[in-house]
C-alpha atoms as a PDB file:
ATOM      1  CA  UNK A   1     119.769 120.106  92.523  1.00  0.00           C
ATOM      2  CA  UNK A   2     119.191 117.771  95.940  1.00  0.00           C
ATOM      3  CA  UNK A   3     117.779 119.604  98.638  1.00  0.00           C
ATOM      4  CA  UNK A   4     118.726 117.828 102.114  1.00  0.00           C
ATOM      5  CA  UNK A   5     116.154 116.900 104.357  1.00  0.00           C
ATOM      6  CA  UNK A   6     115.779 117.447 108.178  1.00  0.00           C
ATOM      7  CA  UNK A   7     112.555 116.086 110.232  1.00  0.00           C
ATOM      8  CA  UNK A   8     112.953 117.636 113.484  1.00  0.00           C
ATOM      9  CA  UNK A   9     112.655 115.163 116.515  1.00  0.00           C
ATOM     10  CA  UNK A  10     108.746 116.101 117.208  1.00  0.00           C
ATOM     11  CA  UNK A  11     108.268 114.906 113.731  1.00  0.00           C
ATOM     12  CA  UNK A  12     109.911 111.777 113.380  1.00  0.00           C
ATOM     13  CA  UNK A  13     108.204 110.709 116.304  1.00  0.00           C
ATOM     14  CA  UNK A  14     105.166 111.298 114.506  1.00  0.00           C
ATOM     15  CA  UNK A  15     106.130 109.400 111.516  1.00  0.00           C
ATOM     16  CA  UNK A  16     107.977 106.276 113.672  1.00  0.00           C
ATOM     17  CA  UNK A  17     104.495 105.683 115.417  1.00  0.00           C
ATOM     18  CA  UNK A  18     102.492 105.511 112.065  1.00  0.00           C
ATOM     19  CA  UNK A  19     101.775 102.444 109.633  1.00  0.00           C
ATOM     20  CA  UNK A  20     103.844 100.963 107.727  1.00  0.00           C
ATOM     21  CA  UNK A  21     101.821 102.047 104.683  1.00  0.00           C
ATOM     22  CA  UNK A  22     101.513 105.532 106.307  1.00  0.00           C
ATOM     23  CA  UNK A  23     105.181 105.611 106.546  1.00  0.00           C
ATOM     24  CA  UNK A  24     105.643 104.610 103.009  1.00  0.00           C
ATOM     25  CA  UNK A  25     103.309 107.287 101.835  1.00  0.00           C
ATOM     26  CA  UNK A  26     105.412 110.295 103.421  1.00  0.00           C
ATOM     27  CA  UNK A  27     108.360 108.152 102.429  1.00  0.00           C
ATOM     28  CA  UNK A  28     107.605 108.882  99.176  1.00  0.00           C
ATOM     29  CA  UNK A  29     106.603 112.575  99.177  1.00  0.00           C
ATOM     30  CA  UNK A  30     109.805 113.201 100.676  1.00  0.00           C
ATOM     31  CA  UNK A  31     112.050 111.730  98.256  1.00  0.00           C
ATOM     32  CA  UNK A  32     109.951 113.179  95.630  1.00  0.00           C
ATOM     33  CA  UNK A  33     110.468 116.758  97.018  1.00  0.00           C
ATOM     34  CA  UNK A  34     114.076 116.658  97.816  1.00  0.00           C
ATOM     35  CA  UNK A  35     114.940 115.984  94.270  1.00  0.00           C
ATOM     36  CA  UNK A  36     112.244 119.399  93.157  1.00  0.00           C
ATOM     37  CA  UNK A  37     110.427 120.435  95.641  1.00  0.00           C
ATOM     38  CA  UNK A  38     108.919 123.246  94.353  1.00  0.00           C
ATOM     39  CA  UNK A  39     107.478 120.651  91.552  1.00  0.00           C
ATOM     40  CA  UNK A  40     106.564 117.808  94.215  1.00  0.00           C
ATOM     41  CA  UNK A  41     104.478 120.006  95.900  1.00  0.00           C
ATOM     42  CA  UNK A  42     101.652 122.580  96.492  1.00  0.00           C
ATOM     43  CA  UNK A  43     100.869 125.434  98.332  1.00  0.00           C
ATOM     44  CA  UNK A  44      99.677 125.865 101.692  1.00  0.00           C
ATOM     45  CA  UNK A  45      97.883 128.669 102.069  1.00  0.00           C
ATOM     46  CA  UNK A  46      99.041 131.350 100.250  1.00  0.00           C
ATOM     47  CA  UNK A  47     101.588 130.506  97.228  1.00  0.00           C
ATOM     48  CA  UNK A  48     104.930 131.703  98.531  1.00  0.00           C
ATOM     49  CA  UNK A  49     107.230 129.063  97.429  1.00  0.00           C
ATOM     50  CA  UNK A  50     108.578 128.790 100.847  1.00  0.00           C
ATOM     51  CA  UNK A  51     106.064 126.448 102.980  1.00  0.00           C
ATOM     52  CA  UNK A  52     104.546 123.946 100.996  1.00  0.00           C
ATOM     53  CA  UNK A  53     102.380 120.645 100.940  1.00  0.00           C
ATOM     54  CA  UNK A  54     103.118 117.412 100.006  1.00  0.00           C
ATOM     55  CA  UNK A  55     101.096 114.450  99.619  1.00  0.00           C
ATOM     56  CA  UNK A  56     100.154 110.810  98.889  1.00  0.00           C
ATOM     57  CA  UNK A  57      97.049 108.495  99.956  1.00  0.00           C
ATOM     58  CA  UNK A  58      96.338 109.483 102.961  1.00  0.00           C
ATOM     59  CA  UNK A  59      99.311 111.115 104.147  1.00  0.00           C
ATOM     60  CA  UNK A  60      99.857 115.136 103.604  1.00  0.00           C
ATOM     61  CA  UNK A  61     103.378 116.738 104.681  1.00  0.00           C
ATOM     62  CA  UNK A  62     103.812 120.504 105.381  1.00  0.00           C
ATOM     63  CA  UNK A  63     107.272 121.367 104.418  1.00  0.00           C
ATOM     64  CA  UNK A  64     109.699 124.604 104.689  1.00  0.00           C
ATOM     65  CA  UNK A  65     111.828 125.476 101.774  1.00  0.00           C
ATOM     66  CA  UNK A  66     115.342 126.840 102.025  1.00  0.00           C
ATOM     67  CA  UNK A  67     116.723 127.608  99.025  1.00  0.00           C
ATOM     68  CA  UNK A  68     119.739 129.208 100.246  1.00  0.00           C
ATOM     69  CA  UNK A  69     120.716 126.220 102.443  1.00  0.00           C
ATOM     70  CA  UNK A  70     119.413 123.813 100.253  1.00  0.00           C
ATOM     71  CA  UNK A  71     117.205 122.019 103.058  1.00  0.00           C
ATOM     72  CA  UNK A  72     113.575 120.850 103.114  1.00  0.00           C
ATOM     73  CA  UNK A  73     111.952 120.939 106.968  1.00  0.00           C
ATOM     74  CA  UNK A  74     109.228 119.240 107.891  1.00  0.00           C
ATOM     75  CA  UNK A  75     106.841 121.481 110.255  1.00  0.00           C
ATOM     76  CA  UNK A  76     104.231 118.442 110.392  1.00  0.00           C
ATOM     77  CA  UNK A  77     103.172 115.331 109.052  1.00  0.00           C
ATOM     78  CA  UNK A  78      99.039 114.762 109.101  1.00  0.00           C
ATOM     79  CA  UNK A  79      97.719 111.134 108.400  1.00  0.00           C
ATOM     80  CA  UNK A  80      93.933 109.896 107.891  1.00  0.00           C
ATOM     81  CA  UNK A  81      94.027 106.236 108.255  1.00  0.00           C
END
């Protein structure tokens, strides 16, 4: 199943000011999780399989898991570069 994904406003002005590379990183955690995000991911904090972590190079994604809608948020984007 394809989960859709929303990035809140806050958020995608995070990721429009990054790198290109940067960019490309959460690029591809995203399309990774919307396809299984459950299997894309890892826990943040403690494992509910609600709010989860994704991430690639430098770039690590915090993301909210809806099931019942079918919709991955992203709550924030963090990038060491």
């Amino acid at each position: 199943m394809t989960f859709r994904l929303h990035i809140p406003a806050d958020q995608y002005d995070i990721y429009k000011a990054l790198s290109d590379e940067a960019r490309r990183d959460i690029a591809v955690c995203l399309v990774d999780a919307v396809q299984d995000p459950l299997a894309a991911s890892e826990p943040y904090g403690e494992d509910d399989g609600i709010v989860r972590t994704v991430a690639r190079g430098r770039a690590a994604i915090v993301i909210l898991i809806n099931e019942q809608t079918n919709t991955i948020t992203v709550l924030a984007i963090a990038y060491a570069g």
